[in-house]
N, C-alpha and C. Protein backbone atom coordinates (compact mmCIF):
# COMPACT_ATOMS: atom_id res chain seq x y z
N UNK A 1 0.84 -1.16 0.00
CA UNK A 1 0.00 0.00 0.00
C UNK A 1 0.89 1.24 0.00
N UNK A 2 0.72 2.27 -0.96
CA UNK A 2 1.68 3.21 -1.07
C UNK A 2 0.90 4.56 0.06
N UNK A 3 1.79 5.28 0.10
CA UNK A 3 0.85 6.89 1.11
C UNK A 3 0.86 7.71 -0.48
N UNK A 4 0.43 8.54 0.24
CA UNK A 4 0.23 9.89 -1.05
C UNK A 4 1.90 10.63 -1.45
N UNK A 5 2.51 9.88 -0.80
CA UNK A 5 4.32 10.49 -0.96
C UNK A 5 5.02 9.56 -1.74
N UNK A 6 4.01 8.43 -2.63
CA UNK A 6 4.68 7.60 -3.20
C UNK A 6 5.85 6.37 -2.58
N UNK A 7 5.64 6.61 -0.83
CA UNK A 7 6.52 5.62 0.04
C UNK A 7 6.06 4.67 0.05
N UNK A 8 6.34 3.51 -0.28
CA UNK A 8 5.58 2.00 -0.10
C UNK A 8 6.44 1.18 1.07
N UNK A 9 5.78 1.13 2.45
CA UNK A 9 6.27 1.04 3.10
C UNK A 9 6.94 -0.67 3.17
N UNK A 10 6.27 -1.83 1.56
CA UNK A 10 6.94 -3.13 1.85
C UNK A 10 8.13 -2.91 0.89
N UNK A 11 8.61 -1.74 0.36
CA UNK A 11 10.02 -2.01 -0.21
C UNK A 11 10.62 -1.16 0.39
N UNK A 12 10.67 -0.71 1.82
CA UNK A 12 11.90 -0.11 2.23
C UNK A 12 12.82 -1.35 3.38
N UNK A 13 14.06 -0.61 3.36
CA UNK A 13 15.40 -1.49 3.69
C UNK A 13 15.32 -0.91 5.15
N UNK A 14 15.06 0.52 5.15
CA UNK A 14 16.10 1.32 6.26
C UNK A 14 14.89 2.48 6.30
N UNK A 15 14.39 2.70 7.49
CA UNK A 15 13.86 3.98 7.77
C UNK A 15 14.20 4.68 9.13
N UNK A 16 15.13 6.17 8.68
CA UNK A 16 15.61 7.22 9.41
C UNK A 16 14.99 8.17 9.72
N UNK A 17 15.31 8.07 10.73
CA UNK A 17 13.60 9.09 11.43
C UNK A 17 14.66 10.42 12.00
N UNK A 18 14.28 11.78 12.27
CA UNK A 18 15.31 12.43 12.43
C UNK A 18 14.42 13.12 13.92
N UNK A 19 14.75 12.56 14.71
CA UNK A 19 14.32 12.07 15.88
C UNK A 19 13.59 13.58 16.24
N UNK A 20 14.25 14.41 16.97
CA UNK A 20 14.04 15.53 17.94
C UNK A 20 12.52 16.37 16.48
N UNK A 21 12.67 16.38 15.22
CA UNK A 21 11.83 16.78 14.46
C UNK A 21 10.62 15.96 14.43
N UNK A 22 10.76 14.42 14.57
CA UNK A 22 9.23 13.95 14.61
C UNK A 22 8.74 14.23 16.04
N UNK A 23 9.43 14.46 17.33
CA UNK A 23 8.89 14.38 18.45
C UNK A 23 7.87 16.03 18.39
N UNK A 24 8.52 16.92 18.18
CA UNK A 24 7.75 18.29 18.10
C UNK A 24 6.64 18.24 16.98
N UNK A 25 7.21 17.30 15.69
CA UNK A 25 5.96 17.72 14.34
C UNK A 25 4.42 16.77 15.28
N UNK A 26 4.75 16.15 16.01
CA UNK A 26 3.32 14.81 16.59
C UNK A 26 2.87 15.43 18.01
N UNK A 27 3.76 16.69 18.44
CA UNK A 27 3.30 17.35 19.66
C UNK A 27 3.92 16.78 20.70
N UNK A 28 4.94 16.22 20.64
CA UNK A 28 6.10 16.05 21.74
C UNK A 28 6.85 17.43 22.32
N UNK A 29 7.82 16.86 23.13
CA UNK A 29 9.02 18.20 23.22
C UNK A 29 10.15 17.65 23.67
N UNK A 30 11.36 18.37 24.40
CA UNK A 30 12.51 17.59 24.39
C UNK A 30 12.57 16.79 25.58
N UNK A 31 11.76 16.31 26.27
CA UNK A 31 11.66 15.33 27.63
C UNK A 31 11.57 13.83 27.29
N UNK A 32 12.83 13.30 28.07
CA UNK A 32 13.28 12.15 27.89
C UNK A 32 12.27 10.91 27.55
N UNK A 33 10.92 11.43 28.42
CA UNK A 33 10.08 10.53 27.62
C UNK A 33 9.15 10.54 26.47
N UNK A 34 9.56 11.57 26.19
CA UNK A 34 8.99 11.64 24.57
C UNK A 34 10.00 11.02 23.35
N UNK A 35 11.44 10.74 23.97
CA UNK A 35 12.39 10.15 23.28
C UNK A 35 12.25 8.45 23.60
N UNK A 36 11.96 8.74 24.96
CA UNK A 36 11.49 6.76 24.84
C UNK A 36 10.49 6.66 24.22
N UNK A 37 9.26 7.37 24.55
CA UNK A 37 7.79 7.04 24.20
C UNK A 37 7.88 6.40 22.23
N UNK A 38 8.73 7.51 21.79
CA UNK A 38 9.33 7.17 19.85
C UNK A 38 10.12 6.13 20.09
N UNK A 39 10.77 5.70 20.59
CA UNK A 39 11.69 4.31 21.28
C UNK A 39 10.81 3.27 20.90
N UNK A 40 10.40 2.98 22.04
CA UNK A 40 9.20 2.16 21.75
C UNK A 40 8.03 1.55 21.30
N UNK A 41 7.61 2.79 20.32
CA UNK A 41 6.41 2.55 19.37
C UNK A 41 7.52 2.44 18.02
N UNK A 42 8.66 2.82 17.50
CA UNK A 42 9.53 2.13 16.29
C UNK A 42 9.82 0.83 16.85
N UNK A 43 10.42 0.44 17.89
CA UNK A 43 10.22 -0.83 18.32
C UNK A 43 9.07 -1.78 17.95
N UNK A 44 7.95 -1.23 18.05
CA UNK A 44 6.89 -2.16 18.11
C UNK A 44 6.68 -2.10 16.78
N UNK A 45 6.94 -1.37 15.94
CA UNK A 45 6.44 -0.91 14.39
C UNK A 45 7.86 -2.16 13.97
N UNK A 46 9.05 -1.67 14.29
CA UNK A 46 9.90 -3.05 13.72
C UNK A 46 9.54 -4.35 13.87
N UNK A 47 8.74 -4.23 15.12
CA UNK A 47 8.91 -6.12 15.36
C UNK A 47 7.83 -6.63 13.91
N UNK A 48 7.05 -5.86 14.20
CA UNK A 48 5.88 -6.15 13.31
C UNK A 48 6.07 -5.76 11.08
N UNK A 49 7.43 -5.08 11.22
CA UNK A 49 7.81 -4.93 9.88
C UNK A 49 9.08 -5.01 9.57
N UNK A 50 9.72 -5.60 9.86
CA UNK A 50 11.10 -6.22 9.75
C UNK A 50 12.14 -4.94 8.88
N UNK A 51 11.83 -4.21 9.38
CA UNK A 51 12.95 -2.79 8.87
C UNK A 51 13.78 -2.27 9.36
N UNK A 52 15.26 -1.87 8.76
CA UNK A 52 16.13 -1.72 9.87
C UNK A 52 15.89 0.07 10.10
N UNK A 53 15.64 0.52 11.18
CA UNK A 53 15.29 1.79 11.85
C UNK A 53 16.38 2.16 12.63
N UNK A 54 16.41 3.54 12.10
CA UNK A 54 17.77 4.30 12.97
C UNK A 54 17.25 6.06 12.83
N UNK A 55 17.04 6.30 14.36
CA UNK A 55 16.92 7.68 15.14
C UNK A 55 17.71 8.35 15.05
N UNK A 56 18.22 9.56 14.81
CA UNK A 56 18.98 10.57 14.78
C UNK A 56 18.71 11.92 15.87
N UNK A 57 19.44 11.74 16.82
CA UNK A 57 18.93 13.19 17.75
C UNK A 57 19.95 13.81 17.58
N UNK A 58 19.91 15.66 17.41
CA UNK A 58 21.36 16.60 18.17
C UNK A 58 21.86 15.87 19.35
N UNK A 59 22.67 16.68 19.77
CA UNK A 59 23.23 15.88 21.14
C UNK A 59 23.34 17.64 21.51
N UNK A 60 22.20 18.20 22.40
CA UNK A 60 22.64 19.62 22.96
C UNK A 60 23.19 19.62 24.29
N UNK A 61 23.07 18.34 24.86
CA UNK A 61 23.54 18.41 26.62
C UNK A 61 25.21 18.55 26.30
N UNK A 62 25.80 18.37 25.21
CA UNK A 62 27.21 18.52 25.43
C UNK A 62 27.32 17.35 26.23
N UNK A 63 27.02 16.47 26.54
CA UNK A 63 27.28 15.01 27.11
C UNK A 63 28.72 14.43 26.76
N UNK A 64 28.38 14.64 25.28
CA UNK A 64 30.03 13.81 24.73
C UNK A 64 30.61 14.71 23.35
N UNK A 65 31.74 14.11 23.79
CA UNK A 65 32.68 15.19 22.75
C UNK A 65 32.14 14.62 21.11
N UNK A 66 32.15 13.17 21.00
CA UNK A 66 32.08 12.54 19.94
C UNK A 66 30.65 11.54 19.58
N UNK A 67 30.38 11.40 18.74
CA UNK A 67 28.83 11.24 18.21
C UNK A 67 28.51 9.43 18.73
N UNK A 68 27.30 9.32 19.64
CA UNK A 68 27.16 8.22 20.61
C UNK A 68 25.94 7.30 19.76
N UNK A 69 26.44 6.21 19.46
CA UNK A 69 25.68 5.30 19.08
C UNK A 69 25.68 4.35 19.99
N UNK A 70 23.82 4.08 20.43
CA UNK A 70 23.81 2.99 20.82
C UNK A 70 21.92 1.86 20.26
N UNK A 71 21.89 0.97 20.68
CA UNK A 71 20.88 0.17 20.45
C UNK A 71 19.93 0.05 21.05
N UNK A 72 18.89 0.56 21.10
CA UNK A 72 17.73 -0.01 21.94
C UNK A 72 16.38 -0.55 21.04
N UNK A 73 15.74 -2.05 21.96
CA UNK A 73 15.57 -2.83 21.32
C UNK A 73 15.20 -3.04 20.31
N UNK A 74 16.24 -3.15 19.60
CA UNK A 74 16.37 -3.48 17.44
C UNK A 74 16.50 -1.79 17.03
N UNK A 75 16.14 -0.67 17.40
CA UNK A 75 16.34 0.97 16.80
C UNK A 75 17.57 1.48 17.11
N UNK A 76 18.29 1.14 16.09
CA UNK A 76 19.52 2.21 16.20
C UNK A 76 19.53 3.59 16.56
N UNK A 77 20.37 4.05 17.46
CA UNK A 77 20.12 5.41 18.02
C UNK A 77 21.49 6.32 17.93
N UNK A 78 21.28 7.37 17.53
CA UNK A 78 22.84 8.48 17.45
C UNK A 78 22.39 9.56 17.70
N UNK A 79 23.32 9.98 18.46
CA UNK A 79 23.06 11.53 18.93
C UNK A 79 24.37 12.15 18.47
N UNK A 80 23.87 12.91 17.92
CA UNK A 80 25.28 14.10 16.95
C UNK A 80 26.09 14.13 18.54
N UNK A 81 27.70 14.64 17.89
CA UNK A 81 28.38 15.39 18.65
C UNK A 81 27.97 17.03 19.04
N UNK A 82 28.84 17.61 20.05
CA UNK A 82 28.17 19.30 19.40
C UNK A 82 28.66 19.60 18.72
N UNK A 83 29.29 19.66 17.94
CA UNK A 83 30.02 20.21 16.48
C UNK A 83 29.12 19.57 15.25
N UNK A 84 28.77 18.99 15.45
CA UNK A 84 27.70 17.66 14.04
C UNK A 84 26.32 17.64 14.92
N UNK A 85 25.42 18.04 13.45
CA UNK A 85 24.37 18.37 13.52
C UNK A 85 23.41 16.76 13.14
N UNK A 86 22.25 16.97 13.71
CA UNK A 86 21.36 15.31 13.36
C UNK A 86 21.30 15.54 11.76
N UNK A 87 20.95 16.89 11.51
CA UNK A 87 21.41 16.60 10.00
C UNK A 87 22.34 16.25 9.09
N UNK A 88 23.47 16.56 9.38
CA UNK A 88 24.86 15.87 9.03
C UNK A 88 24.99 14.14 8.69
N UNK A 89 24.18 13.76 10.20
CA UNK A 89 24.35 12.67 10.25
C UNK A 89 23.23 11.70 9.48
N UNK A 90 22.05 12.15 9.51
CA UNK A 90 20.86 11.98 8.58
C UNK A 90 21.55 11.69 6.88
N UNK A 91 22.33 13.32 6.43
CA UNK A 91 22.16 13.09 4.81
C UNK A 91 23.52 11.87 4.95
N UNK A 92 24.92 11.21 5.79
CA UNK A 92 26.07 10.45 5.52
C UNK A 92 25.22 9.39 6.23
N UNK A 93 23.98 9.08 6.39
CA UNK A 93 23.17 7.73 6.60
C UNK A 93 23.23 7.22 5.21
N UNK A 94 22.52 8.52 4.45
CA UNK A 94 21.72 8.02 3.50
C UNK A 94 23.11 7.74 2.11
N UNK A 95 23.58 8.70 1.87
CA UNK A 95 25.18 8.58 1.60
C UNK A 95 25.39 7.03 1.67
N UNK A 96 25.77 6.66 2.55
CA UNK A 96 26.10 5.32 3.05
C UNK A 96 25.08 3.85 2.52
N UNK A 97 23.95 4.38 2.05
CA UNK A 97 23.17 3.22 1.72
C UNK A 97 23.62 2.89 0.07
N UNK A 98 23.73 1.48 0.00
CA UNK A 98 23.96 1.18 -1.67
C UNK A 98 22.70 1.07 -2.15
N UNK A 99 21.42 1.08 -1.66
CA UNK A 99 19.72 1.11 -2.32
C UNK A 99 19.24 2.51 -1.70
N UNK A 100 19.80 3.56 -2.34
CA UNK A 100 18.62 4.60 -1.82
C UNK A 100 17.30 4.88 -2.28
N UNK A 101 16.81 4.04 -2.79
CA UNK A 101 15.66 4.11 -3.49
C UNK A 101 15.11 3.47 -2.30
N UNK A 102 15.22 2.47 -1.44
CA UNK A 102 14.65 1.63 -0.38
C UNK A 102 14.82 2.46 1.30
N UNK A 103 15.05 3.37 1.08
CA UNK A 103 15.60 4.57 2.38
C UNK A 103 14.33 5.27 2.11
N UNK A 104 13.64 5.46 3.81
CA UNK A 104 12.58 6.26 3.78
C UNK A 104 13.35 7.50 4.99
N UNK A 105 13.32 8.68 5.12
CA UNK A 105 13.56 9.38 5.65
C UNK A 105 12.48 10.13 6.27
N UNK A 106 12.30 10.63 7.61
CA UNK A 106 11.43 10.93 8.23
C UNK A 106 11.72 12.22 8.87
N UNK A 107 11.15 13.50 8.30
CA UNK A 107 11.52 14.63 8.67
C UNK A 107 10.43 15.77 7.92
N UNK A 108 10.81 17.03 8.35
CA UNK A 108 10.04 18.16 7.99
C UNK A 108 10.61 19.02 7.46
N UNK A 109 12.12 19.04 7.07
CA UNK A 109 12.84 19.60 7.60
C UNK A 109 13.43 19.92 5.82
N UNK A 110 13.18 20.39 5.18
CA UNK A 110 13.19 20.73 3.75
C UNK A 110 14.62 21.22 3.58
N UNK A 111 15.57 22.12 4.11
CA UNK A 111 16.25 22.97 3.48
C UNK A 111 17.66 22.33 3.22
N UNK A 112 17.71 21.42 4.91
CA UNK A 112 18.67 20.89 5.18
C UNK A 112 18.93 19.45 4.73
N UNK A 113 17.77 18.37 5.18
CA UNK A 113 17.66 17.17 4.92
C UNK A 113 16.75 16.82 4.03
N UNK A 114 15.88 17.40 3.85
CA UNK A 114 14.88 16.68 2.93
C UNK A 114 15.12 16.93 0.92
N UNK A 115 15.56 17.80 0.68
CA UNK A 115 16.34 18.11 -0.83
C UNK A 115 17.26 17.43 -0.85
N UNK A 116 18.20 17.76 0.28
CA UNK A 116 19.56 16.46 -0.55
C UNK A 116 19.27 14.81 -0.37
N UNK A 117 18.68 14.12 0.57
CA UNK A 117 18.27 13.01 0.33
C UNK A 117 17.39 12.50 -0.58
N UNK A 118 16.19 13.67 -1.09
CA UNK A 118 15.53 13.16 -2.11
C UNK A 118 16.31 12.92 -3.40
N UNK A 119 17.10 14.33 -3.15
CA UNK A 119 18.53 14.39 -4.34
C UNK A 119 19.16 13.30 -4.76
N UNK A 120 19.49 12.60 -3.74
CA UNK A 120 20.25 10.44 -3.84
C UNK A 120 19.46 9.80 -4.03
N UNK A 121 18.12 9.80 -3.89
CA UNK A 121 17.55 8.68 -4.69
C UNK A 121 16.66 8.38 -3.17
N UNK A 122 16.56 8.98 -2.27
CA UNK A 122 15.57 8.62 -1.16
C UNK A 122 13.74 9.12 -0.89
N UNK A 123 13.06 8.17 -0.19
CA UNK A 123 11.95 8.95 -0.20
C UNK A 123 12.12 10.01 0.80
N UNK A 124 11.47 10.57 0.93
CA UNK A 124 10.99 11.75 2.00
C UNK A 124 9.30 11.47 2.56
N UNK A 125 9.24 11.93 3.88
CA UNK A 125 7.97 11.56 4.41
C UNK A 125 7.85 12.25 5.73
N UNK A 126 6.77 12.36 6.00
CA UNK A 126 6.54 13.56 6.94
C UNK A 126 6.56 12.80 8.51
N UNK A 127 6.42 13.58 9.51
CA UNK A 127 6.56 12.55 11.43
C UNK A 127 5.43 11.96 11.27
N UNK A 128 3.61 12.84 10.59
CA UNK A 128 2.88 12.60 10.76
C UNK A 128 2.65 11.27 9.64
N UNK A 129 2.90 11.22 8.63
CA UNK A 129 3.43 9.93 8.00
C UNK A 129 3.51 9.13 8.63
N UNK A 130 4.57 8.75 9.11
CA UNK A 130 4.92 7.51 9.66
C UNK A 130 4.44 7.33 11.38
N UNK A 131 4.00 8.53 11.45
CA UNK A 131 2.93 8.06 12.51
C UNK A 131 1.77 7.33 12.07
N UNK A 132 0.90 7.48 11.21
CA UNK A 132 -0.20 6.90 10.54
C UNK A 132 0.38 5.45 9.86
N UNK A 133 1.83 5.67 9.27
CA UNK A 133 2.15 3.94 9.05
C UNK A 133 2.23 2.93 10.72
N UNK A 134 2.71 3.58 11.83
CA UNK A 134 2.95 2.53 12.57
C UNK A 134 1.69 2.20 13.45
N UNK A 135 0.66 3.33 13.41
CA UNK A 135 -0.87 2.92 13.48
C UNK A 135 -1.27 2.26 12.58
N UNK A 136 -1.15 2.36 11.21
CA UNK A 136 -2.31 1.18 11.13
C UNK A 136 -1.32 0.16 10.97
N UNK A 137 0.05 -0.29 11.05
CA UNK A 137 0.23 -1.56 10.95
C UNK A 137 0.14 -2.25 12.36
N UNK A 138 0.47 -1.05 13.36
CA UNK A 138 0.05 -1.65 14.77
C UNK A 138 -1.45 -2.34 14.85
N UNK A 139 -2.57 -1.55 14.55
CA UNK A 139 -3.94 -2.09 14.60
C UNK A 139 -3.79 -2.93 13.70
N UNK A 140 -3.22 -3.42 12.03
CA UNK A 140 -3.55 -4.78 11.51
C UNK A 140 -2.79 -5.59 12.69
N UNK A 141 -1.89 -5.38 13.19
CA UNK A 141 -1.42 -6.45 13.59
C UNK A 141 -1.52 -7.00 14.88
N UNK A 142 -2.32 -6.39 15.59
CA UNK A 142 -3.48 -6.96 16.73
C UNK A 142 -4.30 -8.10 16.44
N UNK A 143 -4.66 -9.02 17.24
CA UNK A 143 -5.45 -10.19 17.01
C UNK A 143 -6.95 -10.00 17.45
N UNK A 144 -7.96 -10.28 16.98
CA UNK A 144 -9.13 -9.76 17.40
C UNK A 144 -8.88 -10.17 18.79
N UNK A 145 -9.97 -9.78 19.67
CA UNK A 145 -10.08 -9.99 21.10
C UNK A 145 -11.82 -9.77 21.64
N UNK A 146 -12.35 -11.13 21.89
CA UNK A 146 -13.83 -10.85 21.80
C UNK A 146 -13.94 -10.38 23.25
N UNK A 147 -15.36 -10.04 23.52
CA UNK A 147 -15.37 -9.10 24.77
C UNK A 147 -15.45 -10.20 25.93
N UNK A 148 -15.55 -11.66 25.85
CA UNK A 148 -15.49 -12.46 26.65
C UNK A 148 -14.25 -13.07 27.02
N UNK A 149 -13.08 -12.95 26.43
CA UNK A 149 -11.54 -12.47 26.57
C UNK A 149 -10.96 -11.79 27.84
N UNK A 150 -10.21 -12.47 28.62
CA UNK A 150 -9.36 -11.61 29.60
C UNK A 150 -9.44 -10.32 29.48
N UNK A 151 -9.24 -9.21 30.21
CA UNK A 151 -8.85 -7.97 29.64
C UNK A 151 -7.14 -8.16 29.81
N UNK A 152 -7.08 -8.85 30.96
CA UNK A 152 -5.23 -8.85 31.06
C UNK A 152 -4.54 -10.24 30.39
N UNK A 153 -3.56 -9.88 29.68
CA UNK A 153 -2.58 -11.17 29.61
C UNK A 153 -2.39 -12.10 30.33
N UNK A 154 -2.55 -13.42 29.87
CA UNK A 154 -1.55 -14.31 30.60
C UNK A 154 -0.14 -14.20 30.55
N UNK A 155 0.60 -13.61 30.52
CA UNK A 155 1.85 -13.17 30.04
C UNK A 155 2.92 -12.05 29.67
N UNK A 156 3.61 -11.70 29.83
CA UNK A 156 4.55 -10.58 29.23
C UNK A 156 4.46 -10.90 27.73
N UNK A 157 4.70 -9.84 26.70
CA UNK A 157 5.28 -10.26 25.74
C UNK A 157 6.54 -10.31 25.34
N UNK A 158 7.52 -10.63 24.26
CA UNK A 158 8.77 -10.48 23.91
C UNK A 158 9.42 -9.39 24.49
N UNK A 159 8.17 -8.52 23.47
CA UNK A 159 8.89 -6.86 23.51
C UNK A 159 8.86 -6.40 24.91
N UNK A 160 7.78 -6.62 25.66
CA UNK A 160 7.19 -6.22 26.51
C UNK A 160 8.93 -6.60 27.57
N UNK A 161 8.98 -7.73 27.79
CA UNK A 161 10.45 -8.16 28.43
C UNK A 161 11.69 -7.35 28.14
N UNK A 162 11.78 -7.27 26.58
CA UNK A 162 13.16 -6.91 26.32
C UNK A 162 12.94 -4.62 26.78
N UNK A 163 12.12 -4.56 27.03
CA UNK A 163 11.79 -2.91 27.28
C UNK A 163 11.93 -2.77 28.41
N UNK A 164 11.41 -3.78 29.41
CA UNK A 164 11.66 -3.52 31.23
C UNK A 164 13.38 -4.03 30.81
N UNK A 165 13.90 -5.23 30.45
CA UNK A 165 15.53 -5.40 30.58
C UNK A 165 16.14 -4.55 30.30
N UNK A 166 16.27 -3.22 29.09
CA UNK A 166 16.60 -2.32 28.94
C UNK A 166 16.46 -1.21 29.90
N UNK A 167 15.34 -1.18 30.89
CA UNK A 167 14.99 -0.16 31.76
C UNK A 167 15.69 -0.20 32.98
N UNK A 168 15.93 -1.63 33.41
CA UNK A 168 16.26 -2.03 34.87
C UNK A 168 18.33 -2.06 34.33
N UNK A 169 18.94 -1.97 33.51
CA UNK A 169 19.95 -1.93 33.13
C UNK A 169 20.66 -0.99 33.31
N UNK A 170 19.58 0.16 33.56
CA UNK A 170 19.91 1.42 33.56
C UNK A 170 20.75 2.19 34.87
């Protein structure tokens, strides 16, 4: 099923979301849990679509001199240095792919990132985009549940486990 941006979300490889821009375009802001809260719903959107996903934030705390990659469960995560911008690191993602035709990029952000990646051969697509892709593949991919059904699990799920192990690690 294609969107109106011509993105068909079963031939992409790699979708780069340019983090701190989808949290404000969906009515977030810069609080740590609006960076998990996107954590965890690309999480749940990967398990359910087998795509490799990678977040891009600035890094404004000055935390680290040099640009911090790490993993949380299956979403690649980088936070620029302060000298390197999430955009920098966004267009030498896409740079770096040998299928940019299969690169969906996730941003608003026209001047900087969104011309030169379309420029290589990438799609472009808006926060609110791929908010509406990981809704409805989240709702297809729910199992009906009749009203005579538990309301609670027998169980944790996968994800559900590997999100508290990541939490309690901390």
């Amino acid at each position: 099923m294609r969107n109106h941006t011509g993105a068909d979300p079963a031939l992409t490889n790699h979708i780069i979301v340019d983090g701190h821009n989808y949290i404000f375009q969906t009515g977030g802001s810069h609080a740590a849990r609006d960076r998990e809260d996107l954590l965890m719903k690309l999480a749940d959107y990967r398990g359910l679509k087998n795509v490799e996903i990678t977040v891009v934030f600035d890094n404004k705390s000055q935390r680290t001199l040099g640009i911090e990659k790490i993993c949380i469960r299956g979403i690649h995560v980088m936070y620029g240095a302060p000298h390197i911008e999430a955009d920098v690191l966004i267009n030498e993602l896409v740079e770096q792919e040998r299928n940019k035709k299969r690169v969906i990029v996730v941003t608003t952000d026209k001047a900087h990132i969104g011309r030169y990646c379309r420029g290589m051969g990438a799609r472009v697509i808006s926060p609110q985009e791929l908010k509406e892709l990981i809704e409805k593949k989240r709702l297809s991919g729910l199992p009906h549940v009749s009203a005579e059904q538990n309301e609670k699990p027998a169980s944790a799920t996968r994800a559900e486990i590997d999100y508290y192990l990541e939490k309690f690690k901390k």
